[in-house]
Protein backbone atom coordinates (compact mmCIF):
# COMPACT_ATOMS: atom_id res chain seq x y z
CA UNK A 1 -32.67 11.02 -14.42
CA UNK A 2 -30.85 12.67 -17.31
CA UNK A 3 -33.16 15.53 -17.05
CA UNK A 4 -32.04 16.09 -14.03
CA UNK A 5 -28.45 15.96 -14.71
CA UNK A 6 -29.09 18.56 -17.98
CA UNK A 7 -27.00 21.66 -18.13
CA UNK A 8 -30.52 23.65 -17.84
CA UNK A 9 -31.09 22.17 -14.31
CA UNK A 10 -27.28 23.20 -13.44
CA UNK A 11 -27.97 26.49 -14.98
CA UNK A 12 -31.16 26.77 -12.86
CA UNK A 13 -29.02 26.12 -9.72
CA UNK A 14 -26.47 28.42 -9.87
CA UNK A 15 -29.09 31.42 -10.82
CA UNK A 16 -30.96 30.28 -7.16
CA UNK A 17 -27.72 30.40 -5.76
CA UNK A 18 -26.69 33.19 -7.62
CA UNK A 19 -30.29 34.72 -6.53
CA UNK A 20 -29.84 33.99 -2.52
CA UNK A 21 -26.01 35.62 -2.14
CA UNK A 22 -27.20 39.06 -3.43
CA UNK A 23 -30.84 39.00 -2.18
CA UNK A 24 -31.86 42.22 -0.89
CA UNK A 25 -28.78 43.69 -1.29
CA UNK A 26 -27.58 41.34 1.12
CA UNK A 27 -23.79 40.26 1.57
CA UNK A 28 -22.37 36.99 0.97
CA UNK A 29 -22.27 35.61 3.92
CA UNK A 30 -26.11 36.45 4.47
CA UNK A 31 -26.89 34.76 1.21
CA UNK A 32 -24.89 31.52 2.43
CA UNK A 33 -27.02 30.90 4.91
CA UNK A 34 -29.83 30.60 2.46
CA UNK A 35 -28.48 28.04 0.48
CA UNK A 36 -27.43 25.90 4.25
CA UNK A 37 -31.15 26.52 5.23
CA UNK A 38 -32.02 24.83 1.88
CA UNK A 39 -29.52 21.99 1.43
CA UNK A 40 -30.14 20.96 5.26
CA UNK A 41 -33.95 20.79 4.37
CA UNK A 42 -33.37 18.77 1.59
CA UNK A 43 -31.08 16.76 2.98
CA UNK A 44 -33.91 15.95 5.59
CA UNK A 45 -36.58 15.54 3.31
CA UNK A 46 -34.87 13.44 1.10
CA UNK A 47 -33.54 10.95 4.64
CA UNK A 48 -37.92 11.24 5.38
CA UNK A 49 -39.27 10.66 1.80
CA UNK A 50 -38.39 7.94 -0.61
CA UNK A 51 -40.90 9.51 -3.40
CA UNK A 52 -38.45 12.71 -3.24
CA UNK A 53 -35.23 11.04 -2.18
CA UNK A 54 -33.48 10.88 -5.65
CA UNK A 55 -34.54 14.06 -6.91
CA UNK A 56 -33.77 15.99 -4.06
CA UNK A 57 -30.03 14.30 -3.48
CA UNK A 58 -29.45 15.23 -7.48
CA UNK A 59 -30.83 18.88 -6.46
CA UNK A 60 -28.15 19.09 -3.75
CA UNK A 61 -25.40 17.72 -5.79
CA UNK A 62 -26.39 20.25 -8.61
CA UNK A 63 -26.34 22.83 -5.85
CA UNK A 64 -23.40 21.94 -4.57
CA UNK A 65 -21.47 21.75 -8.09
CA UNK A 66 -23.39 25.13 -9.17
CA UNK A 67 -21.52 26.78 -6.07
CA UNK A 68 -18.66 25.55 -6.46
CA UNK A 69 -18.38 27.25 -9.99
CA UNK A 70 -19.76 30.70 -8.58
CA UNK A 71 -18.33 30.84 -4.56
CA UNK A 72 -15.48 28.05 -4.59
CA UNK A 73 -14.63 29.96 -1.26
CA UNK A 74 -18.03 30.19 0.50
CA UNK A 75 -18.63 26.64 -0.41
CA UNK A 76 -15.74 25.63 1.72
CA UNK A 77 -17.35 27.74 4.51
CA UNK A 78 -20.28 25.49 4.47
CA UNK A 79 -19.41 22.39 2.82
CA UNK A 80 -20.23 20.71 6.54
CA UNK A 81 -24.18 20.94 5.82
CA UNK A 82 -23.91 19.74 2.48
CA UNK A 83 -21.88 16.86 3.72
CA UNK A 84 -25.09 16.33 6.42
CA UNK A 85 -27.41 16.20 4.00
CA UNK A 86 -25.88 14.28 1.97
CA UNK A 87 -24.96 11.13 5.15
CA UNK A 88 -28.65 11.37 6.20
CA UNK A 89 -29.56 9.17 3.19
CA UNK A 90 -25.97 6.92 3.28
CA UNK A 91 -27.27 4.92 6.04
CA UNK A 92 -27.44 1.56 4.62
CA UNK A 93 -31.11 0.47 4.36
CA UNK A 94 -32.14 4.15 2.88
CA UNK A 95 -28.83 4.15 0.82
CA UNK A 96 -29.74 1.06 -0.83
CA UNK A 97 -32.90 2.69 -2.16
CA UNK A 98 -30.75 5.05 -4.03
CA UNK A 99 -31.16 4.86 -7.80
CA UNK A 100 -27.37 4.69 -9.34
CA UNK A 101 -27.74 7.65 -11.73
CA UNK A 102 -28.24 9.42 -7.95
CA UNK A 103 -24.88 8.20 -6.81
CA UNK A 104 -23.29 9.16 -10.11
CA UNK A 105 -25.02 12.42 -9.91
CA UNK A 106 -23.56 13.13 -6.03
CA UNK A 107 -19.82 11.28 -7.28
CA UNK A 108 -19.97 13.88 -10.52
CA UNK A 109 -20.16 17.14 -8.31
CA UNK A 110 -18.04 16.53 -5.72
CA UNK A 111 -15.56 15.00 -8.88
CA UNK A 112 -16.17 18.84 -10.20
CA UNK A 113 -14.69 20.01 -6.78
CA UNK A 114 -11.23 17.64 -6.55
CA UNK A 115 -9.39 14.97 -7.75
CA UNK A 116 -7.88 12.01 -5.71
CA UNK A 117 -4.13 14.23 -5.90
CA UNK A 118 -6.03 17.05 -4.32
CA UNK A 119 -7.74 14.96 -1.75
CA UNK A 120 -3.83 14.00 -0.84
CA UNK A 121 -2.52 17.28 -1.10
CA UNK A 122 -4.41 19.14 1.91
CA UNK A 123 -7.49 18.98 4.10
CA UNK A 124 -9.40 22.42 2.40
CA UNK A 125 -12.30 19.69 1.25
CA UNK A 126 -12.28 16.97 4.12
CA UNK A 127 -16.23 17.24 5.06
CA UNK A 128 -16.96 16.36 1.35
CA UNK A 129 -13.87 14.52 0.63
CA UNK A 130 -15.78 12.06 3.74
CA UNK A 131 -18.22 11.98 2.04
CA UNK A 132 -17.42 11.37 -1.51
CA UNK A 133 -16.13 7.65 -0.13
CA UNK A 134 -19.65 6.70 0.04
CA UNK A 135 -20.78 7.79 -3.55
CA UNK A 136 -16.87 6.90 -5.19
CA UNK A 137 -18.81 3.51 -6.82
CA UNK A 138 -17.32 4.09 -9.96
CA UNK A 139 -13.72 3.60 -9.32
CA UNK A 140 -11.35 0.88 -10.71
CA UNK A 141 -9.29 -1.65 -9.32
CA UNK A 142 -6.17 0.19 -11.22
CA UNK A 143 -7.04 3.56 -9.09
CA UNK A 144 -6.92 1.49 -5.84
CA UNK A 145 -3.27 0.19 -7.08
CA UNK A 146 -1.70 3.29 -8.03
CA UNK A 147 -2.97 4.48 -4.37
CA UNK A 148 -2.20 1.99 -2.05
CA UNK A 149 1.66 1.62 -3.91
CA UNK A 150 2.31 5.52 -3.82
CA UNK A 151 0.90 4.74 0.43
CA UNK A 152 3.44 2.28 0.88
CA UNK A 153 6.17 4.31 -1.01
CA UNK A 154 6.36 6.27 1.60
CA UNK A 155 9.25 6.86 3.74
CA UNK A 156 8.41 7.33 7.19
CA UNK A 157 9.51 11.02 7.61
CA UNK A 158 7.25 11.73 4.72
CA UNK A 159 4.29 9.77 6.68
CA UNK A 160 5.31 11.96 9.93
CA UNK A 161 4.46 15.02 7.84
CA UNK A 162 1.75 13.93 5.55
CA UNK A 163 -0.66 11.99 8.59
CA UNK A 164 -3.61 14.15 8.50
CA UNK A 165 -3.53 14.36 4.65
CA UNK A 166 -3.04 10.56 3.00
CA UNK A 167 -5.13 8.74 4.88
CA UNK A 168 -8.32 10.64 2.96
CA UNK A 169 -7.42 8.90 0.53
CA UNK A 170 -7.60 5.46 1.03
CA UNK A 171 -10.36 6.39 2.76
CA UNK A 172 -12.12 7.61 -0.79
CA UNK A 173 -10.60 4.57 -2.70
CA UNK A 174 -11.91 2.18 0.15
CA UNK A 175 -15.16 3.40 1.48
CA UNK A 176 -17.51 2.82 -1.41
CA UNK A 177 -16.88 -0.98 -1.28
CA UNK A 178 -18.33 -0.86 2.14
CA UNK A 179 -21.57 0.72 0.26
CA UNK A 180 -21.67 -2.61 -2.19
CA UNK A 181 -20.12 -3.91 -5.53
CA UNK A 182 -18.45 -1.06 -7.32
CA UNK A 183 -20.19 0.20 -10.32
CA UNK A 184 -18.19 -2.56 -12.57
CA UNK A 185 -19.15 -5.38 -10.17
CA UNK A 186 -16.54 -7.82 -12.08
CA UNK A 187 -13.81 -6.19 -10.15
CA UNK A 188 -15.68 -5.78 -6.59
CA UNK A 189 -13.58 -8.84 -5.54
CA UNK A 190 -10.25 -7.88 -6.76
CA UNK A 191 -10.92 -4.74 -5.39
CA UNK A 192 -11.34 -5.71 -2.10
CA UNK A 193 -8.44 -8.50 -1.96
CA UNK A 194 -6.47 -5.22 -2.33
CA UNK A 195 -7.98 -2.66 0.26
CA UNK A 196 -8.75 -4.99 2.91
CA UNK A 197 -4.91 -5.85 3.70
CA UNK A 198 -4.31 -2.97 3.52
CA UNK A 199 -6.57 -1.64 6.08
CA UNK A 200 -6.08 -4.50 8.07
CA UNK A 201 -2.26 -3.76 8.12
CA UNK A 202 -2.72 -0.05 8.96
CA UNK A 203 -5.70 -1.31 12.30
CA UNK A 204 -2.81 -3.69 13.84
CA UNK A 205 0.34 -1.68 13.36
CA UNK A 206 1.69 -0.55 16.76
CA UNK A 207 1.38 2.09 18.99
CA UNK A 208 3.71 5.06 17.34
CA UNK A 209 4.00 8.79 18.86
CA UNK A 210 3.44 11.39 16.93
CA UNK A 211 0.77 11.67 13.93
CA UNK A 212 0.56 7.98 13.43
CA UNK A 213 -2.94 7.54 15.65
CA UNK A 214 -4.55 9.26 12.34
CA UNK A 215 -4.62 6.63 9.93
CA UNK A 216 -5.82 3.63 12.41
CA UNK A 217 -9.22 5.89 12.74
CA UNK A 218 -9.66 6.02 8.78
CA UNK A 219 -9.11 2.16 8.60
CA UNK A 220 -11.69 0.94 11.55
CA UNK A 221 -14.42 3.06 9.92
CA UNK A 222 -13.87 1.32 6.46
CA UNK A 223 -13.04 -2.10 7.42
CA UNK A 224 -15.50 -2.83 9.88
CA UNK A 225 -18.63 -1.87 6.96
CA UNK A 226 -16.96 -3.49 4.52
CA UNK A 227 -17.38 -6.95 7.02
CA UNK A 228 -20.68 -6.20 7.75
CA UNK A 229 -21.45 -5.53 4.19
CA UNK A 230 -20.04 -8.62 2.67
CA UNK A 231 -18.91 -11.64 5.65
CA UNK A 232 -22.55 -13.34 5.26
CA UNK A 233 -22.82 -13.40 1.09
CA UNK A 234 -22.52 -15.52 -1.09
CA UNK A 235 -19.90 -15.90 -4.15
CA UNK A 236 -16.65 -14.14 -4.37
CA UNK A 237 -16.74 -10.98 -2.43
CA UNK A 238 -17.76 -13.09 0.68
CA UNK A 239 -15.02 -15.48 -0.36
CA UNK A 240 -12.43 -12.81 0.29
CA UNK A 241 -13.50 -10.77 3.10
CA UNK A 242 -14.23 -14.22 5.28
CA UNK A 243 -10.67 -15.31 4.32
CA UNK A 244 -8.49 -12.46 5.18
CA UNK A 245 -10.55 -11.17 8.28
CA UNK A 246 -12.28 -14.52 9.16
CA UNK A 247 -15.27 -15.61 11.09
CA UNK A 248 -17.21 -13.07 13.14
CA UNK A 249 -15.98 -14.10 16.30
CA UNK A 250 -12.08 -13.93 14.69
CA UNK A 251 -12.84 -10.43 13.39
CA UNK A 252 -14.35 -8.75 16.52
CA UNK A 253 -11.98 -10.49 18.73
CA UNK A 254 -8.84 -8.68 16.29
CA UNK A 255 -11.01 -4.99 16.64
CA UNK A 256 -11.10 -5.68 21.05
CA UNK A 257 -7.42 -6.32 21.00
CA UNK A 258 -6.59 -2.59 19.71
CA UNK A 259 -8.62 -0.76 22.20
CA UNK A 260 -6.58 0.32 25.20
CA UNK A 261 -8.37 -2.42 27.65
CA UNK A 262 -7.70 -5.39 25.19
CA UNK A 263 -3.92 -4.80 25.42
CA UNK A 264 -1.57 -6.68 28.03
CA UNK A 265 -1.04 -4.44 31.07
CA UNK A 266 -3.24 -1.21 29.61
CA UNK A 267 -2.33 0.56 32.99
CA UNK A 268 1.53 0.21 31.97
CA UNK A 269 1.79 1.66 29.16
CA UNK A 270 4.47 4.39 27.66
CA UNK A 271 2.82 7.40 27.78
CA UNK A 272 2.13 8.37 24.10
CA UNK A 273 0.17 4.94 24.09
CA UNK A 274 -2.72 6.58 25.94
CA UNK A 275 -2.95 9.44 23.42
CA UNK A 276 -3.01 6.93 20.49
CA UNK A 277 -5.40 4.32 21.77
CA UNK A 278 -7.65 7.39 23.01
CA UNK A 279 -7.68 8.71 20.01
CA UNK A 280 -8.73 5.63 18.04
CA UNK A 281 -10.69 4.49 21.05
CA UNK A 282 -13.37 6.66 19.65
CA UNK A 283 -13.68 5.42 16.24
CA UNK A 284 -13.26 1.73 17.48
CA UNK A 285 -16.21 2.35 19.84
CA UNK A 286 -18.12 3.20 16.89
CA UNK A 287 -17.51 0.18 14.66
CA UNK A 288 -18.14 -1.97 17.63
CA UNK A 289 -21.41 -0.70 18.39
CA UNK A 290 -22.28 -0.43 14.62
CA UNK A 291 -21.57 -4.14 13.95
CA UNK A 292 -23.73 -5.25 17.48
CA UNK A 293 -19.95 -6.36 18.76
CA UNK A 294 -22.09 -7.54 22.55
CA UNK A 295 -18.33 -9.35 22.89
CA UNK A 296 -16.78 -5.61 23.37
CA UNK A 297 -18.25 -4.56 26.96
CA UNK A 298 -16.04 -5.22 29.25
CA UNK A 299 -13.05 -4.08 27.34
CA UNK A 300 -14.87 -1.07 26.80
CA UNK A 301 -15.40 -0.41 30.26
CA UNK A 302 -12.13 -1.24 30.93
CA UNK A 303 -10.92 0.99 28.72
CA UNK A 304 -13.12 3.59 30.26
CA UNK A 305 -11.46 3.35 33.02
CA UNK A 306 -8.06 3.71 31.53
CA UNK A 307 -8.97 6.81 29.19
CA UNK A 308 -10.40 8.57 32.65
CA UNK A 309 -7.13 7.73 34.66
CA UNK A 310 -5.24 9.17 31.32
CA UNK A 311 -6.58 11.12 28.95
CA UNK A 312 -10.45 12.10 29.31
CA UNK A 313 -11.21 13.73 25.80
CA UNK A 314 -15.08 14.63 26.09
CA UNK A 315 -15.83 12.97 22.43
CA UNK A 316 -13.51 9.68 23.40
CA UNK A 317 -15.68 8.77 26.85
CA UNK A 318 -19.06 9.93 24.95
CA UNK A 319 -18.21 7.23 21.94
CA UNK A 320 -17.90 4.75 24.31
CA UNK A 321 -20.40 5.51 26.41
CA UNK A 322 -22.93 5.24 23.70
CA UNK A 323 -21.37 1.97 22.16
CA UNK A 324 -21.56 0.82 26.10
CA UNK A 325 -25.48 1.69 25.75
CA UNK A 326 -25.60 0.37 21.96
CA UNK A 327 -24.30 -3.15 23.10
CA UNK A 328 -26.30 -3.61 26.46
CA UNK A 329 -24.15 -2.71 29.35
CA UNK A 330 -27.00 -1.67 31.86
CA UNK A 331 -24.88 0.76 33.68
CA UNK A 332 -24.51 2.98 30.59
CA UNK A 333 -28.02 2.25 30.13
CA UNK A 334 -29.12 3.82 33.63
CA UNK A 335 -27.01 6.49 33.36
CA UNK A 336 -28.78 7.92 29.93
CA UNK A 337 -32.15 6.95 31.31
CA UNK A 338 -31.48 8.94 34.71
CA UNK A 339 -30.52 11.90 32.10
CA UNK A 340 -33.62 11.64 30.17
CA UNK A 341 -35.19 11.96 33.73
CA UNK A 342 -34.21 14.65 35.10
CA UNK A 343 -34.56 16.83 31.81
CA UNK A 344 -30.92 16.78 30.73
CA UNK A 345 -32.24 14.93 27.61
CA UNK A 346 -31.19 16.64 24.32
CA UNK A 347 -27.74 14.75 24.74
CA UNK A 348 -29.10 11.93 25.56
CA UNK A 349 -31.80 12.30 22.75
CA UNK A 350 -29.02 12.79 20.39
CA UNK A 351 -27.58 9.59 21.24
CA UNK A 352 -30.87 7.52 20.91
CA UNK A 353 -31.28 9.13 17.60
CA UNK A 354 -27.35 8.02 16.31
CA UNK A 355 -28.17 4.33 17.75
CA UNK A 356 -31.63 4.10 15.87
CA UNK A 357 -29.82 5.70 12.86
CA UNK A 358 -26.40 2.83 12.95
CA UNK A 359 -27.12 0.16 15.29
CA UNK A 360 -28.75 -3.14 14.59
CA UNK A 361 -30.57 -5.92 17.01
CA UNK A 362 -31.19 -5.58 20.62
CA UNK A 363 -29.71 -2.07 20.76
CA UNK A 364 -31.69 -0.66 17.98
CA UNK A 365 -35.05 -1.31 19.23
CA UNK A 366 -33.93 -0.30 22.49
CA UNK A 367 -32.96 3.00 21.20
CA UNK A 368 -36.28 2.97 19.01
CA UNK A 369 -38.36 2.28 22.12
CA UNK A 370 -36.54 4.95 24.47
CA UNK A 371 -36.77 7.85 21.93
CA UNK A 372 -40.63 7.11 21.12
CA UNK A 373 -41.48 6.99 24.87
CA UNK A 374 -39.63 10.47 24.98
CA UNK A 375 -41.26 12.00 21.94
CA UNK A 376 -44.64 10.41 22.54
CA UNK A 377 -44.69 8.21 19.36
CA UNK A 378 -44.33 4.20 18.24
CA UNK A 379 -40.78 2.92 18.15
CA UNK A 380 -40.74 2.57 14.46
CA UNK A 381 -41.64 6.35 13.81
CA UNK A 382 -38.91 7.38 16.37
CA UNK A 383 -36.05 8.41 14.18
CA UNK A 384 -38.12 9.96 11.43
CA UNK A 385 -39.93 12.28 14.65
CA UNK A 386 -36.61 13.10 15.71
CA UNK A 387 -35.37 14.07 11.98
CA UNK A 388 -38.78 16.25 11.71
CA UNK A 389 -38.41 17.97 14.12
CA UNK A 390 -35.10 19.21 13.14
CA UNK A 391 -36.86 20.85 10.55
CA UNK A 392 -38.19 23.45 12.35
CA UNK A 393 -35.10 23.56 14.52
CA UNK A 394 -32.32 26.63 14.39
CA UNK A 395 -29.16 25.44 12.31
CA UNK A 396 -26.57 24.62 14.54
């Protein structure tokens, strides 16, 4: 794996790259596009192949770090595909296949790109800066202090302003312990006696106007992985987690009482409630259907009903929609199965293809089942069908 870290193979990279923006006298922009064709292959390959996985996510990382040294500015232009490629292989049973000189490789060149003060600064990274939460393994328990004091240093005027910025970064300094112990596994514990009070604090703080329904949506999609990760092991990093979040049961039932229809009286609310529970709604949705939260339906489709008599944003009713499907409710169910019907499907394919991707149980191999029936294969080759034939699709 140190081969593949050498300066030569960075060299290498940034003469491709190099190569593809003046190609044929070609601008750019034009030569951009050849490097997205290539990372989003990769990043494809790698999700389909585990004999190519770890060379192909230290190719893209050397890519990405070669670019940003010779078009810092078109790599912000496309940093959303690298970011793709990169996610298809952080779902959990394929991530755990990774080798860790991989994840140091992927943590190295986005570490070449910012630093945790530029992450809090302003939002010109956020695709990567997402992703870098999931390869961060290597951070230390004194990085997570000095972050989560200068959070709560903050005066609220200074939160008002700095809401789409700050929460990035506890979302970089908390993520990776979601992915497993961090790369000194001593302090994995201590580590996450610090983040998950936080995050905890930040999921049951109050409805506020303003920016405040921002950092809610960074905690839920931390905390709830980092339960699932660690609730059912043994030894100290169970130890924790079980005691400040407790059982299962204790921890969904906390998630269902900050959607919209797990609140007393959700149809009389203030107003800027509906914009802050809609906008978490989303994210909540997610986490519930990720952890196989079957508890959630009905305040799910109560909240449904709430967000449509309020505030109907498309991506808010889709979310919970397909957590709706993800958990069971057979009137979501019907409704995507009438779609796939009457040829409407590449939504609903897209959904299938996120629930055989991040669900578990029941809801996975219902997903698994549905897709194969539509693209004429067994349930178990479903998702990789799906991921193939994106390789031959148009970029989107």
């Amino acid at each position: 794996m140190d081969a593949i870290r050498s300066p030569m193979r960075l060299i290498l990279c940034a003469g491709l790259i190099c190569f593809c923006l003046v190609a044929n006298g070609q601008e750019s922009p034009a030569g951009l596009e050849v490097v997205e064709r290539k990372v989003r292959e990769m990043g494809i390959v790698a999700r389909l192949d585990p004999e190519k996985r770890d060379r192909l996510i230290v190719k893209i990382a050397a890519t990405l770090e070669a670019l940003g040294v010779e078009d810092e500015k078109g790599l912000r232009s496309i940093q959303g595909v690298f970011q793709t490629a990169l996610l298809l292989s952080c779902d959990r049973g394929i991530y755990e296949t990774l080798q860790p000189e991989t994840i140091e490789a992927v943590d190295d060149a986005l570490e070449s790109l910012f630093t945790i003060e530029d992450i809090n600064r302003d939002l010109r990274w956020e695709p990567l800066v997402y992703a870098y939460g999931f390869f961060n393994r290597d951070l230390s328990v004194d990085e997570i202090i000095k972050v989560r004091d200068a959070i709560e240093a903050l005066s609220g005027d200074a939160r008002e302003r700095m809401y789409p910025v700050y929460p990035h970064t506890f979302d970089a300094l908390a993520k990776p312990l979601s992915m497993g112990p961090l790369t000194d596994a001593s302090q994995t514990a201590e580590a996450l006696g610090i983040v998950v009070p936080m995050l905890k604090d930040v999921i049951m703080d109050e409805a506020k106007p303003g920016r405040a329904f921002h950092p809610p949506s960074h905690a839920i999609i931390v905390i709830a992985p980092i339960y699932d990760r660690w609730a059912d092991t043994a030894g100290p990093e169970g130890d924790v987690v079980r005691e400040l979040l407790g059982t299962r049961d204790e921890f969904i039932a906390m998630l269902i009482s900050r959607l919209v229809g797990g609140v007393p009286n959700p149809r009389d609310l203030p107003k800027f409630h509906y914009s802050f529970y809609a906008f978490d709604g989303q994210y909540f949705a997610n986490a519930l259907a990720r952890i196989d939260a079957r508890e959630a339906v009905d305040t799910l489709k109560l909240s449904l009903e709430v967000y449509n008599e309020n505030i109907a944003h498309p991506s808010l009713i889709s979310y919970t929609q397909r957590a709706l499907v993800t958990l069971g409710d057979p009137d979501a169910r019907t409704l995507l199965e009438e779609s796939l019907s009457q040829g409407n499907d590449t939504k609903a394919i897209d959904t299938l293809a996120w629930i055989c991707r991040n669900a578990q149980g029941e809801g996975k191999t219902y997903a698994e089942k549905t897709l194969a029936r539509e693209l004429n294969c067994k349930p178990g080759q479903a998702l990789d069908m799906y991921l193939s034939k994106q390789l031959g699709a148009p970029a989107q």
